[in-house]
PDB file of N, CA and C in Angstrom:
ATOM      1  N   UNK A   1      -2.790  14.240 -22.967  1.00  0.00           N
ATOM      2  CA  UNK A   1      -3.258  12.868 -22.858  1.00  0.00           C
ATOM      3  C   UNK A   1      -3.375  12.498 -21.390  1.00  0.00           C
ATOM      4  N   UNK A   2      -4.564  11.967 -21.123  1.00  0.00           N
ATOM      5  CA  UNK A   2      -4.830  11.496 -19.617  1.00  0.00           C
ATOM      6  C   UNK A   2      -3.840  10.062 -19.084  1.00  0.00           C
ATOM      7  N   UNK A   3      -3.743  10.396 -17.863  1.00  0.00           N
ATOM      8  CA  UNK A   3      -2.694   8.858 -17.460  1.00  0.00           C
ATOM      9  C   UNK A   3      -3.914   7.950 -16.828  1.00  0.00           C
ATOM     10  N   UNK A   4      -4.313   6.783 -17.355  1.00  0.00           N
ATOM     11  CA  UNK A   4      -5.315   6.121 -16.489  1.00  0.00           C
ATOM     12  C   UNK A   4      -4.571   5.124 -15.045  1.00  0.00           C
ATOM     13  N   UNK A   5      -3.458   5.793 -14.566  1.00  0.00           N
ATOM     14  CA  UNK A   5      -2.759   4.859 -13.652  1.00  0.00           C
ATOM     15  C   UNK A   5      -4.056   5.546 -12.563  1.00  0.00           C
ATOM     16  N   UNK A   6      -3.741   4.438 -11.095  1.00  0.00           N
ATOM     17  CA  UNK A   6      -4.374   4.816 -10.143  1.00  0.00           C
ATOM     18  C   UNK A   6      -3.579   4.560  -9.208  1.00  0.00           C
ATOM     19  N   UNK A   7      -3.186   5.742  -8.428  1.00  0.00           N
ATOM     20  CA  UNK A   7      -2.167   5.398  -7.354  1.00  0.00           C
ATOM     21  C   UNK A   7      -2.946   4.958  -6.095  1.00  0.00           C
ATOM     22  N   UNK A   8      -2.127   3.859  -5.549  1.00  0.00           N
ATOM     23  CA  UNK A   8      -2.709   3.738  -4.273  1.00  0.00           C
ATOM     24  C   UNK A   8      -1.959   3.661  -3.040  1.00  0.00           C
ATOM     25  N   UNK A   9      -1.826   4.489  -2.325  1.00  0.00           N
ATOM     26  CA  UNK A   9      -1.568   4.830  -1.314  1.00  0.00           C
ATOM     27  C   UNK A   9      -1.942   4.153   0.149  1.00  0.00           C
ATOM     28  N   UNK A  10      -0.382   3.498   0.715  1.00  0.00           N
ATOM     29  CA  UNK A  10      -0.795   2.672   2.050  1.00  0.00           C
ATOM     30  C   UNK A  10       0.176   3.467   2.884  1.00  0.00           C
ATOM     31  N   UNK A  11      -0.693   3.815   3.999  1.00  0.00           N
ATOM     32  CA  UNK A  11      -0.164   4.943   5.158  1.00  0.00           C
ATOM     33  C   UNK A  11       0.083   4.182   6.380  1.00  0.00           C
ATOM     34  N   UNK A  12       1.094   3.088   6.820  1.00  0.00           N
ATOM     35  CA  UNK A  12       1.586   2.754   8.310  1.00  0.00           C
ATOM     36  C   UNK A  12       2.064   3.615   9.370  1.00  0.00           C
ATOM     37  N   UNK A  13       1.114   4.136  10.556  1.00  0.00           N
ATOM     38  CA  UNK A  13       1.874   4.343  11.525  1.00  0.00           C
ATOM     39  C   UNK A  13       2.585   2.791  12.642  1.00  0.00           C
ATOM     40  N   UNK A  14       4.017   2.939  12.394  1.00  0.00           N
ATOM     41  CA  UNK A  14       4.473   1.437  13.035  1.00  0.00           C
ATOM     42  C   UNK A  14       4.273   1.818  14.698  1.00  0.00           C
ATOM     43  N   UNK A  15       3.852   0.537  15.679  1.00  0.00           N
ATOM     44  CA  UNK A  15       4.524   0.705  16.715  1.00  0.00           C
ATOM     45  C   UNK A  15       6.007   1.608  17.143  1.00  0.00           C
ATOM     46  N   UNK A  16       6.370   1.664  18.616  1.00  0.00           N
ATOM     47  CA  UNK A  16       7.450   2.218  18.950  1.00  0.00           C
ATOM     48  C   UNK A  16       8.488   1.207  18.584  1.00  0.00           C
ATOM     49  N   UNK A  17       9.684   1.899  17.958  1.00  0.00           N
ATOM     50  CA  UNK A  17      10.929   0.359  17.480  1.00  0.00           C
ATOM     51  C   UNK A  17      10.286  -0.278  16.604  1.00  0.00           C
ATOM     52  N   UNK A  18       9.107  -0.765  16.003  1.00  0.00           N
ATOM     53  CA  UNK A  18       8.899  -1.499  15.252  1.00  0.00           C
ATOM     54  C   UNK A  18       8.653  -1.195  13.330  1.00  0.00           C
ATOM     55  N   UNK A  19       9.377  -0.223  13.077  1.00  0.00           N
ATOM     56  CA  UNK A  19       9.301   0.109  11.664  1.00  0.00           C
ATOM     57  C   UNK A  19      10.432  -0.658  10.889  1.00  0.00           C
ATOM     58  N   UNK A  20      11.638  -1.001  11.076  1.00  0.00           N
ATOM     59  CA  UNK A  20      12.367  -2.069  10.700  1.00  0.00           C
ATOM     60  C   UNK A  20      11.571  -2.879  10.082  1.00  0.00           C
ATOM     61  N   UNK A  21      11.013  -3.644  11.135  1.00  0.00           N
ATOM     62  CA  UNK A  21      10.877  -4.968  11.094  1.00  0.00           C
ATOM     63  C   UNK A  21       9.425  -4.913  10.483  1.00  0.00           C
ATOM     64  N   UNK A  22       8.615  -3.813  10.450  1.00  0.00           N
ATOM     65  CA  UNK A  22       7.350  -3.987   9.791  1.00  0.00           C
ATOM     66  C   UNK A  22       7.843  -3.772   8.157  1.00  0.00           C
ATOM     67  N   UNK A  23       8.699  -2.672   7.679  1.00  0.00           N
ATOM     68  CA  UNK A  23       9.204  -2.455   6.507  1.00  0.00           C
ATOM     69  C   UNK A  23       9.967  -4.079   6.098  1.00  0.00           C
ATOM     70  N   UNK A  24      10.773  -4.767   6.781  1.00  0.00           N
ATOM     71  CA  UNK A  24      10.892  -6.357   6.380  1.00  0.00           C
ATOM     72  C   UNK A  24      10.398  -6.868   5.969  1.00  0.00           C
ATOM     73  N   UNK A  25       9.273  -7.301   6.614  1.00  0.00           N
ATOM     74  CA  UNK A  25       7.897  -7.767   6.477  1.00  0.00           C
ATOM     75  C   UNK A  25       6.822  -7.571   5.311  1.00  0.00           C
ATOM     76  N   UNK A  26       6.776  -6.166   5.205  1.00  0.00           N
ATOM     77  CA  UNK A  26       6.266  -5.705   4.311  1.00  0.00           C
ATOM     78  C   UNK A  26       6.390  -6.190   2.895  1.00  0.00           C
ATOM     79  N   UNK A  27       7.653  -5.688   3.079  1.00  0.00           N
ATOM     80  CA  UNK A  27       8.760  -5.900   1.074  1.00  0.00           C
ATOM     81  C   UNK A  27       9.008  -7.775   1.332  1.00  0.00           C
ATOM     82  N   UNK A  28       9.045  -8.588   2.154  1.00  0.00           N
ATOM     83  CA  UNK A  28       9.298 -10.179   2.133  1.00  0.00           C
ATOM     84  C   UNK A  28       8.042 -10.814   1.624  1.00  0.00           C
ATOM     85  N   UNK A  29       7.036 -10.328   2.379  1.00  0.00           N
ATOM     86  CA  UNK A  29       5.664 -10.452   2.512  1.00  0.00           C
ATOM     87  C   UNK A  29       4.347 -10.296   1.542  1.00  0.00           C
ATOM     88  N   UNK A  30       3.908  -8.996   1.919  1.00  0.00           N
ATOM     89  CA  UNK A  30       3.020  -8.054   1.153  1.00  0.00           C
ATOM     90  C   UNK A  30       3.106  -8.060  -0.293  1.00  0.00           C
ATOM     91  N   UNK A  31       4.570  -7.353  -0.463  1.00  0.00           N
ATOM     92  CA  UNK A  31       4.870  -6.904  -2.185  1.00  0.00           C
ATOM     93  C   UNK A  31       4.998  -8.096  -3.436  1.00  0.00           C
ATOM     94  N   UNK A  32       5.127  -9.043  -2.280  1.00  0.00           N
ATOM     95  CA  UNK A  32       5.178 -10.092  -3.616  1.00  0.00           C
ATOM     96  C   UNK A  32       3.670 -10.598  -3.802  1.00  0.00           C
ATOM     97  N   UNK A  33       2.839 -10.878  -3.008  1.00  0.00           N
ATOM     98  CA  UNK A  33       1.311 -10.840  -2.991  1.00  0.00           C
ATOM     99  C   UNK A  33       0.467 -10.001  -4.092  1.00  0.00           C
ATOM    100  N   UNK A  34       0.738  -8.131  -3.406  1.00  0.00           N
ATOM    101  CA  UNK A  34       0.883  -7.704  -3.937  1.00  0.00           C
ATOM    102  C   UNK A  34       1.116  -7.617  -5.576  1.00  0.00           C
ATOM    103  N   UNK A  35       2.272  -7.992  -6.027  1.00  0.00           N
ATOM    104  CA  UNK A  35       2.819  -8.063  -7.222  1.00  0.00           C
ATOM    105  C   UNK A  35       1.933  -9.180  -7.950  1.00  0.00           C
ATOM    106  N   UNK A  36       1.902  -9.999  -7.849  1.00  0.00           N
ATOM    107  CA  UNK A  36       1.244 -10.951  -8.189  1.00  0.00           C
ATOM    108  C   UNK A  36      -0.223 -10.567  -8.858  1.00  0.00           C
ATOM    109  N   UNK A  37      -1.084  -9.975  -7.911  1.00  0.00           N
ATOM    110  CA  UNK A  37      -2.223  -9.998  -8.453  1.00  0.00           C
ATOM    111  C   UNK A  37      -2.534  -8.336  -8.976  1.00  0.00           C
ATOM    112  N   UNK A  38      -1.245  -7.906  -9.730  1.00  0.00           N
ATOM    113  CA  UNK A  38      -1.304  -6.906 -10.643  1.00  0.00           C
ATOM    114  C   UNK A  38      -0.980  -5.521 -10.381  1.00  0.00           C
ATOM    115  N   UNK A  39      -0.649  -5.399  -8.774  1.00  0.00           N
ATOM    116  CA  UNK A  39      -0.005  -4.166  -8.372  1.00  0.00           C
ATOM    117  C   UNK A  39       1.483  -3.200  -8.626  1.00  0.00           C
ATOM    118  N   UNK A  40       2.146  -2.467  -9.084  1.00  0.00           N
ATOM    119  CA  UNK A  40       2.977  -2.074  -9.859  1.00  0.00           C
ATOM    120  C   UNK A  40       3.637  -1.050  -8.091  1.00  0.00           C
ATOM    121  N   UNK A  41       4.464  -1.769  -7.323  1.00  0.00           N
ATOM    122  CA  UNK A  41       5.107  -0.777  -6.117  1.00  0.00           C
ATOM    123  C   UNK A  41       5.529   0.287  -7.072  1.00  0.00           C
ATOM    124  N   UNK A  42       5.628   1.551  -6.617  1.00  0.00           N
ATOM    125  CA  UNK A  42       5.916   2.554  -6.960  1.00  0.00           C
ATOM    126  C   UNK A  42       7.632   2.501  -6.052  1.00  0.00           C
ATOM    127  N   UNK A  43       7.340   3.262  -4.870  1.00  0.00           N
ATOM    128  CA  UNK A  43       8.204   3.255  -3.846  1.00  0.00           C
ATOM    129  C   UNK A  43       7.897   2.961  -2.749  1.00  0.00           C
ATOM    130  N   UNK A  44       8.448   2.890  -1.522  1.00  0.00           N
ATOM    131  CA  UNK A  44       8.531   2.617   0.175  1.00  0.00           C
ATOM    132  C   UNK A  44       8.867   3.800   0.647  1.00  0.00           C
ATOM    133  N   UNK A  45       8.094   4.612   1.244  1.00  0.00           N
ATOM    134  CA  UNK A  45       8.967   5.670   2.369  1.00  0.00           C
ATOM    135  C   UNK A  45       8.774   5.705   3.170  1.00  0.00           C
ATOM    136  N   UNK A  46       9.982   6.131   4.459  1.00  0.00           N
ATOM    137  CA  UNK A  46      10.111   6.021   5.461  1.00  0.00           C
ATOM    138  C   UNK A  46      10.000   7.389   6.620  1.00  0.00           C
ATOM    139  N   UNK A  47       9.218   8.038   7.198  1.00  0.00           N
ATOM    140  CA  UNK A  47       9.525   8.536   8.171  1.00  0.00           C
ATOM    141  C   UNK A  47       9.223   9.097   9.522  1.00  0.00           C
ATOM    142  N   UNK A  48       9.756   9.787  10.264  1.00  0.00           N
ATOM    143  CA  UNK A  48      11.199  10.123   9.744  1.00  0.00           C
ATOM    144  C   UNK A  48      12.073   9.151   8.804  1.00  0.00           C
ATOM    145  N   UNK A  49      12.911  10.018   8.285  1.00  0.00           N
ATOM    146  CA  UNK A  49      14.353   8.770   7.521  1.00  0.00           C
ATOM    147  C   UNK A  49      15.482   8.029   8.511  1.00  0.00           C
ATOM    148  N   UNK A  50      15.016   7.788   9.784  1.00  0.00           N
ATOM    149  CA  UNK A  50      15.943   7.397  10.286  1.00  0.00           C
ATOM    150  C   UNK A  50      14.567   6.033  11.688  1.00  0.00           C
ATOM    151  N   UNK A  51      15.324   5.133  11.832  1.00  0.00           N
ATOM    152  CA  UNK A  51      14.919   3.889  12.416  1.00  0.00           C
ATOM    153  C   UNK A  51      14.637   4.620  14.184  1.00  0.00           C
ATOM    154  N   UNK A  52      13.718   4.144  14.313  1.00  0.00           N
ATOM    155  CA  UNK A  52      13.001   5.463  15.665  1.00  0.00           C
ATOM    156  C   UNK A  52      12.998   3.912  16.669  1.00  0.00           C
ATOM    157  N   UNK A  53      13.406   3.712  17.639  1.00  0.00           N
ATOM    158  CA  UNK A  53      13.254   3.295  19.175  1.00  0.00           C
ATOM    159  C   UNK A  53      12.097   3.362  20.055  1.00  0.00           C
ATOM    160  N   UNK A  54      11.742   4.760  20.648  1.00  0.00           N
ATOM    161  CA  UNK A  54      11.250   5.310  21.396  1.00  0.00           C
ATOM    162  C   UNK A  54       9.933   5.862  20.507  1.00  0.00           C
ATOM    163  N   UNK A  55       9.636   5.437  19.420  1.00  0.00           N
ATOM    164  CA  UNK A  55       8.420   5.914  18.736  1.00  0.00           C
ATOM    165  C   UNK A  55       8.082   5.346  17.267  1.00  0.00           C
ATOM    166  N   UNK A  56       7.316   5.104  17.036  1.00  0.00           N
ATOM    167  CA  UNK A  56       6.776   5.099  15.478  1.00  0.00           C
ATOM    168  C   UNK A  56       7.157   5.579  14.466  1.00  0.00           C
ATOM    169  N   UNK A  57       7.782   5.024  13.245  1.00  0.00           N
ATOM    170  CA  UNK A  57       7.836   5.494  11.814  1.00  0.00           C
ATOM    171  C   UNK A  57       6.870   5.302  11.197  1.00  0.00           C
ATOM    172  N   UNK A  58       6.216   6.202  10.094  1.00  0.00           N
ATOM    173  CA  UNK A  58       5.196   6.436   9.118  1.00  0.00           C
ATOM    174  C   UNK A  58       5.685   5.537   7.793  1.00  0.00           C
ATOM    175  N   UNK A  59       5.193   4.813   7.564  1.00  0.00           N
ATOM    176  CA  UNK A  59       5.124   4.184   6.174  1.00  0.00           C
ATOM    177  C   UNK A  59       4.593   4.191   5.176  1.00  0.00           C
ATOM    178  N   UNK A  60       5.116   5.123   3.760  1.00  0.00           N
ATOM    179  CA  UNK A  60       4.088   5.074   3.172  1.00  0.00           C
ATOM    180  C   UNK A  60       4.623   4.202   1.749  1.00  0.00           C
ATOM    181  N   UNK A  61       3.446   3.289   1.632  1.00  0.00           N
ATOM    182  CA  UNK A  61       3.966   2.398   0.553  1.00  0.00           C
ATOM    183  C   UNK A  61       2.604   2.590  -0.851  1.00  0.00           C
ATOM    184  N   UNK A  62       3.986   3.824  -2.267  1.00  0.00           N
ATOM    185  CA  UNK A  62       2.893   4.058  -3.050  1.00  0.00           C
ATOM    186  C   UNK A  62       2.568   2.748  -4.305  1.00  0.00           C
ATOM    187  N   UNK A  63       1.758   2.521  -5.145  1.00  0.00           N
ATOM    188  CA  UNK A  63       1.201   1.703  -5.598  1.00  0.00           C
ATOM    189  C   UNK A  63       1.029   2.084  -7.070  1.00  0.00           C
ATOM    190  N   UNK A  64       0.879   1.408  -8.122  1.00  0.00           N
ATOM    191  CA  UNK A  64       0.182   2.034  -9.282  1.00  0.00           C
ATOM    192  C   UNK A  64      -0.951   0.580  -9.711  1.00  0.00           C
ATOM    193  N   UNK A  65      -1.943   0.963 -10.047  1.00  0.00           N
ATOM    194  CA  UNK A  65      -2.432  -0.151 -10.812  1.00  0.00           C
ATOM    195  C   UNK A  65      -2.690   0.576 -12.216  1.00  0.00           C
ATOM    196  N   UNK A  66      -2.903  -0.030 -13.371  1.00  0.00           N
ATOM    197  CA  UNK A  66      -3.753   0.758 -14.885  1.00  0.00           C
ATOM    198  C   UNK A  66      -5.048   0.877 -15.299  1.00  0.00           C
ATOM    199  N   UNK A  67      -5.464   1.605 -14.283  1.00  0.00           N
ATOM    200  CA  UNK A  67      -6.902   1.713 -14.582  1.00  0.00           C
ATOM    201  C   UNK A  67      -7.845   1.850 -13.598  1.00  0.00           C
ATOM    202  N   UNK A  68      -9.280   2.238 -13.802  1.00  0.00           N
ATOM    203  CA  UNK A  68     -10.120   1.392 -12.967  1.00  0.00           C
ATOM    204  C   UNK A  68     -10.163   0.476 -13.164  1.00  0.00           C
ATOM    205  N   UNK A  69     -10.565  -0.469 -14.465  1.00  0.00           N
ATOM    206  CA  UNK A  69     -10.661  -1.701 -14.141  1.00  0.00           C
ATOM    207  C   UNK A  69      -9.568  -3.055 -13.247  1.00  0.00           C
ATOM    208  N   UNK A  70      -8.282  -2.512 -13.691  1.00  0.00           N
ATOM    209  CA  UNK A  70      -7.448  -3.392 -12.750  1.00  0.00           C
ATOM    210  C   UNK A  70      -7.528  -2.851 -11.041  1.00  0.00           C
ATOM    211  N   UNK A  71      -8.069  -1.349 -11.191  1.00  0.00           N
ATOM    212  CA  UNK A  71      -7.951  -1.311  -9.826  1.00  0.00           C
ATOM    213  C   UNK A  71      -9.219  -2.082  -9.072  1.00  0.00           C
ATOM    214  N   UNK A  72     -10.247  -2.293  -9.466  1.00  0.00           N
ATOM    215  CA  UNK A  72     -11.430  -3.167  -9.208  1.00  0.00           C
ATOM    216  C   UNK A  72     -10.826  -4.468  -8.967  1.00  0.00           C
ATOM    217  N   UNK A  73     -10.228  -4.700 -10.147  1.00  0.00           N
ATOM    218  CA  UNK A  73      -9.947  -6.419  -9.989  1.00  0.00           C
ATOM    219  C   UNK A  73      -8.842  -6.491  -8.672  1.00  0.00           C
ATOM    220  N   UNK A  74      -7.635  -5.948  -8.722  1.00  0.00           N
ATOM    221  CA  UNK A  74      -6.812  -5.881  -7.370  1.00  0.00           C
ATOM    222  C   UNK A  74      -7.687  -5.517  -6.251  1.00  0.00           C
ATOM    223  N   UNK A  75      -9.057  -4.857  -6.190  1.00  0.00           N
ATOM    224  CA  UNK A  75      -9.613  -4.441  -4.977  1.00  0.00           C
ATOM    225  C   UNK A  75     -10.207  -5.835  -4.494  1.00  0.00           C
ATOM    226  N   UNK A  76     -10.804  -6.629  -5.539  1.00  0.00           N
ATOM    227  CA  UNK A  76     -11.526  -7.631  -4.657  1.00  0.00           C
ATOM    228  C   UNK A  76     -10.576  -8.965  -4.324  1.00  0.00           C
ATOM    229  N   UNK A  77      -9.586  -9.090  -5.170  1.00  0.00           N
ATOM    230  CA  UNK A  77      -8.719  -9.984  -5.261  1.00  0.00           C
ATOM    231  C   UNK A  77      -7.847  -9.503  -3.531  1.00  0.00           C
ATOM    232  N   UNK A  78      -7.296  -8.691  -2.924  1.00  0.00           N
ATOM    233  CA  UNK A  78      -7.203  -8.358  -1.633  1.00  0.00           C
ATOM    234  C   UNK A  78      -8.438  -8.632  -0.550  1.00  0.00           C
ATOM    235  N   UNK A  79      -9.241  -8.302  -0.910  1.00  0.00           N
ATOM    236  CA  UNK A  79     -10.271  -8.892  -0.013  1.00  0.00           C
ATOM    237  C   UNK A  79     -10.442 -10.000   0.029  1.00  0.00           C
ATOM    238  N   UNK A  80     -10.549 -11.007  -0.903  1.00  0.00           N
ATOM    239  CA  UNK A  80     -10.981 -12.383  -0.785  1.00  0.00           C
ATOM    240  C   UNK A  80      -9.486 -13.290  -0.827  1.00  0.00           C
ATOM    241  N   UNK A  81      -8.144 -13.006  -1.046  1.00  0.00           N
ATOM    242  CA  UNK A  81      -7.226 -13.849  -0.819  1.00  0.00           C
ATOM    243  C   UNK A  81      -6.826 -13.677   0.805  1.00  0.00           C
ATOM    244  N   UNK A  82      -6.875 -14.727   1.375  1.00  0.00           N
ATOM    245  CA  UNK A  82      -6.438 -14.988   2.656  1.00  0.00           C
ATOM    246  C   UNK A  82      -5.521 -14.786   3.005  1.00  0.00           C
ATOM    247  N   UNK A  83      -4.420 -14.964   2.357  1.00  0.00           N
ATOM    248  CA  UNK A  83      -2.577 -14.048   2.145  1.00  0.00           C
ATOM    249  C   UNK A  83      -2.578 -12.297   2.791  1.00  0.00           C
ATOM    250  N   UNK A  84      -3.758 -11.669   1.866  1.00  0.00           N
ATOM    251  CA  UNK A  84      -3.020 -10.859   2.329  1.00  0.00           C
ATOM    252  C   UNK A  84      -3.926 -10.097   4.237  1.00  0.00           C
ATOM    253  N   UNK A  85      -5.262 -11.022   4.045  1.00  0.00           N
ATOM    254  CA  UNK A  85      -5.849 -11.084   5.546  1.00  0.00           C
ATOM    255  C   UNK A  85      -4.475 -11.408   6.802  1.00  0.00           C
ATOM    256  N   UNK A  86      -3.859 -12.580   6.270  1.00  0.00           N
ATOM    257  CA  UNK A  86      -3.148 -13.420   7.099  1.00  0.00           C
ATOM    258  C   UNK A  86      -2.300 -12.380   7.265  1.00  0.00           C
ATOM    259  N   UNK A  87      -1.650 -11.809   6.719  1.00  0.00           N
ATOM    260  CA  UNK A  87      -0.207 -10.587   6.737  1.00  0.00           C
ATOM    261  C   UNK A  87      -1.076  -9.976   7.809  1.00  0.00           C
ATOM    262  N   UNK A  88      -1.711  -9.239   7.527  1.00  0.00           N
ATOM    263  CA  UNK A  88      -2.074  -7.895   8.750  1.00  0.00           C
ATOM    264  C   UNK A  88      -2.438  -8.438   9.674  1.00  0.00           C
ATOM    265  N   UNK A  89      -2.996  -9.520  10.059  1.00  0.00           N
ATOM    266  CA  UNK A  89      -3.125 -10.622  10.926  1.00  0.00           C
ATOM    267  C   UNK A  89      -1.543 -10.345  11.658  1.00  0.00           C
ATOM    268  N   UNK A  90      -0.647 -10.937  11.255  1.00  0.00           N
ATOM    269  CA  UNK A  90       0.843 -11.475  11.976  1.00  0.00           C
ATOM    270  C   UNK A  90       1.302 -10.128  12.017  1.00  0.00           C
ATOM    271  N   UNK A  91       1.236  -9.004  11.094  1.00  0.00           N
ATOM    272  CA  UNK A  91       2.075  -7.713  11.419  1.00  0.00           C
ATOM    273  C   UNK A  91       0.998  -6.363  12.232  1.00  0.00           C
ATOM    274  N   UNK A  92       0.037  -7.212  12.967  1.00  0.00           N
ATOM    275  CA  UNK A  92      -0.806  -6.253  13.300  1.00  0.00           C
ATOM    276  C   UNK A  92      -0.189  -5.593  15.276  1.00  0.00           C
ATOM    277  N   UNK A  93       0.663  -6.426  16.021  1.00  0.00           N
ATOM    278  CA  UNK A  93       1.160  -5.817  16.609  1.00  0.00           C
ATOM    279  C   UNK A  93       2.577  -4.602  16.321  1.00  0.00           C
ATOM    280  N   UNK A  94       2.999  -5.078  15.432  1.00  0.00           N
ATOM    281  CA  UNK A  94       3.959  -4.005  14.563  1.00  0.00           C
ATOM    282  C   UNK A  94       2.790  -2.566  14.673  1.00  0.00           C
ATOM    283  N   UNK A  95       1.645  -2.497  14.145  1.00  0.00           N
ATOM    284  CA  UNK A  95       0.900  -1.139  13.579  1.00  0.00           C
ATOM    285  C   UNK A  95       0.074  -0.430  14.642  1.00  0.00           C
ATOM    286  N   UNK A  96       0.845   0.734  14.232  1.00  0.00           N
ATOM    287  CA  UNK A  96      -0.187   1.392  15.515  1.00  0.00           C
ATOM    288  C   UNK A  96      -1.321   2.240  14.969  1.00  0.00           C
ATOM    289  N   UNK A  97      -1.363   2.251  13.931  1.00  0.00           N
ATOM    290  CA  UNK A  97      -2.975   2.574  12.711  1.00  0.00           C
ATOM    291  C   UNK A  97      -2.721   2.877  11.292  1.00  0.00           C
ATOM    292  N   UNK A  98      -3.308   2.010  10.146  1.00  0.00           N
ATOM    293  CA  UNK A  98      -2.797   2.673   8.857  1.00  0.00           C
ATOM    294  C   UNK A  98      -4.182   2.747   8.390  1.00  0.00           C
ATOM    295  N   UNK A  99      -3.866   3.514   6.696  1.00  0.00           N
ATOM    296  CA  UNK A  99      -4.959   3.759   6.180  1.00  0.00           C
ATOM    297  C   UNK A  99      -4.719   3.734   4.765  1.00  0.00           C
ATOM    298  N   UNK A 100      -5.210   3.978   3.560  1.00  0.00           N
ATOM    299  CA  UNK A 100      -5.247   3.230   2.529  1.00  0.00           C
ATOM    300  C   UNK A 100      -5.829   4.238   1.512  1.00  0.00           C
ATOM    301  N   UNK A 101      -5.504   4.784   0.445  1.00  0.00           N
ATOM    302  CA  UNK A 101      -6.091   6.113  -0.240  1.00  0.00           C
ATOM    303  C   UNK A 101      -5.843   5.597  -1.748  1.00  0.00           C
ATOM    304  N   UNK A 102      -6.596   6.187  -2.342  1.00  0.00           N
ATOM    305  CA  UNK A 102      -6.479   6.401  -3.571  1.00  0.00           C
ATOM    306  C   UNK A 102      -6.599   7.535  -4.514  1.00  0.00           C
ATOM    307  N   UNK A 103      -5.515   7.633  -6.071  1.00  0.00           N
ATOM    308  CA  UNK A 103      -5.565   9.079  -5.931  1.00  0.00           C
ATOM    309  C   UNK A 103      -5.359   8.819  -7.864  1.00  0.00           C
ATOM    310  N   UNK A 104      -6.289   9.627  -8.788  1.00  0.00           N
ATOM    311  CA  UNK A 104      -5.148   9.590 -10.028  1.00  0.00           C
ATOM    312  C   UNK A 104      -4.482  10.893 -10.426  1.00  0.00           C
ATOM    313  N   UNK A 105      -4.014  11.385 -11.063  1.00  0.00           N
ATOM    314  CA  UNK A 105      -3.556  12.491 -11.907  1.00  0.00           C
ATOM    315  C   UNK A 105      -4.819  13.622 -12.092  1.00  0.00           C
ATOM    316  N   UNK A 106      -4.940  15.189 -11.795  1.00  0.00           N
ATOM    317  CA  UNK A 106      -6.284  15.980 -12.271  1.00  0.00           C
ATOM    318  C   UNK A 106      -6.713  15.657 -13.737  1.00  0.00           C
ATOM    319  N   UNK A 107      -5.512  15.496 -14.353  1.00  0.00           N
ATOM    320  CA  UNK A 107      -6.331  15.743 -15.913  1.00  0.00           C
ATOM    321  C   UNK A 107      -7.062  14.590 -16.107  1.00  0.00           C
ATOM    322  N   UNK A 108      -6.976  13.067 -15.255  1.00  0.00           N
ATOM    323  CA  UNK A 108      -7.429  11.550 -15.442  1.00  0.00           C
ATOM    324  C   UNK A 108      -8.649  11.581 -15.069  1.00  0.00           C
ATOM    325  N   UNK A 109      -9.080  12.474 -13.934  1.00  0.00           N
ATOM    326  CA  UNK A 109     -10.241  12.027 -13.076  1.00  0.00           C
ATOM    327  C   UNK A 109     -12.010  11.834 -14.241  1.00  0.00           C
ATOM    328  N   UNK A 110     -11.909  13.460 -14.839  1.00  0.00           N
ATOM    329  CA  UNK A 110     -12.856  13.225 -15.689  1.00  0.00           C
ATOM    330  C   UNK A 110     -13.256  11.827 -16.788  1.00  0.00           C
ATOM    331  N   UNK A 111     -11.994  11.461 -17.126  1.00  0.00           N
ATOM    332  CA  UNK A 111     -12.348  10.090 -17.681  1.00  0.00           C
ATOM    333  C   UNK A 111     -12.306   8.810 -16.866  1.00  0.00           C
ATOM    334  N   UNK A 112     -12.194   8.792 -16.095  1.00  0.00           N
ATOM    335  CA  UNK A 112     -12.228   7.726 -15.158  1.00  0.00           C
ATOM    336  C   UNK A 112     -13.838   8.118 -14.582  1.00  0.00           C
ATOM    337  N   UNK A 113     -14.304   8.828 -14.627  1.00  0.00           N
ATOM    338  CA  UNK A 113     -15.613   8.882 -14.209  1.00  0.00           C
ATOM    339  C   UNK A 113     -16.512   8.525 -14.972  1.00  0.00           C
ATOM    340  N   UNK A 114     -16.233   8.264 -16.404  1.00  0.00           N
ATOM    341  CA  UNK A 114     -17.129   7.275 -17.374  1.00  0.00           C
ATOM    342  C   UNK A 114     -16.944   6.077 -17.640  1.00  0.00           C
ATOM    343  N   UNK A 115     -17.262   5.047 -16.278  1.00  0.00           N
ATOM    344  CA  UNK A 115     -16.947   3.850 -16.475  1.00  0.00           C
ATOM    345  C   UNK A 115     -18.242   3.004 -17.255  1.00  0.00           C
TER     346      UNK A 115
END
């Protein structure tokens, strides 16, 4: 049986010293936004696993939505709410470049391609 989840994948490289306080931010911020308009956090990871000073931690924060169709609806609902513009707005000196992926299960893909 196919899983129609769609993971989505958010990749933070933080500023130097600033992964703390972007991971704060993030989970205070983001995830409840996030949550709201139908996103399912998976997990938060951190690394390295340890709070870096002198350099950047990688953030990767995974996602599930059910489907394409919710992933459509969460896609435009991020674009057009100002919430979550405004976040990367205020945590954009925290980031020193992220990026944003999406991925489902091999056995899912074929049916997800008959939308």
């Amino acid at each position: 049986m196919s899983d129609p989840r769609i993971h989505i994948v958010d990749r933070v490289t933080t500023a130097p010293g600033r992964g703390r306080a972007f991971v704060d931010a993030y989970t205070a911020e983001y995830v409840p936004q996030a949550v709201r308009i139908g996103m399912t956090l998976d997990r938060v990871l951190v690394s390295p696993p340890v709070w870096l000073d002198d350099d950047g931690n990688t953030v990767t924060a995974i996602w599930t939505v059910s489907g394409h169709e919710q992933w459509w609806q969460t896609a435009i609902a991020r674009r057009f709410d100002a919430g979550f513009v405004d976040f990367w707005r205020r945590v954009e000196p925290m980031v020193a470049e992220r990026s944003r992926s999406m991925a489902a299960a091999a056995e899912s893909v074929e049916g997800m391609c008959r939308v």
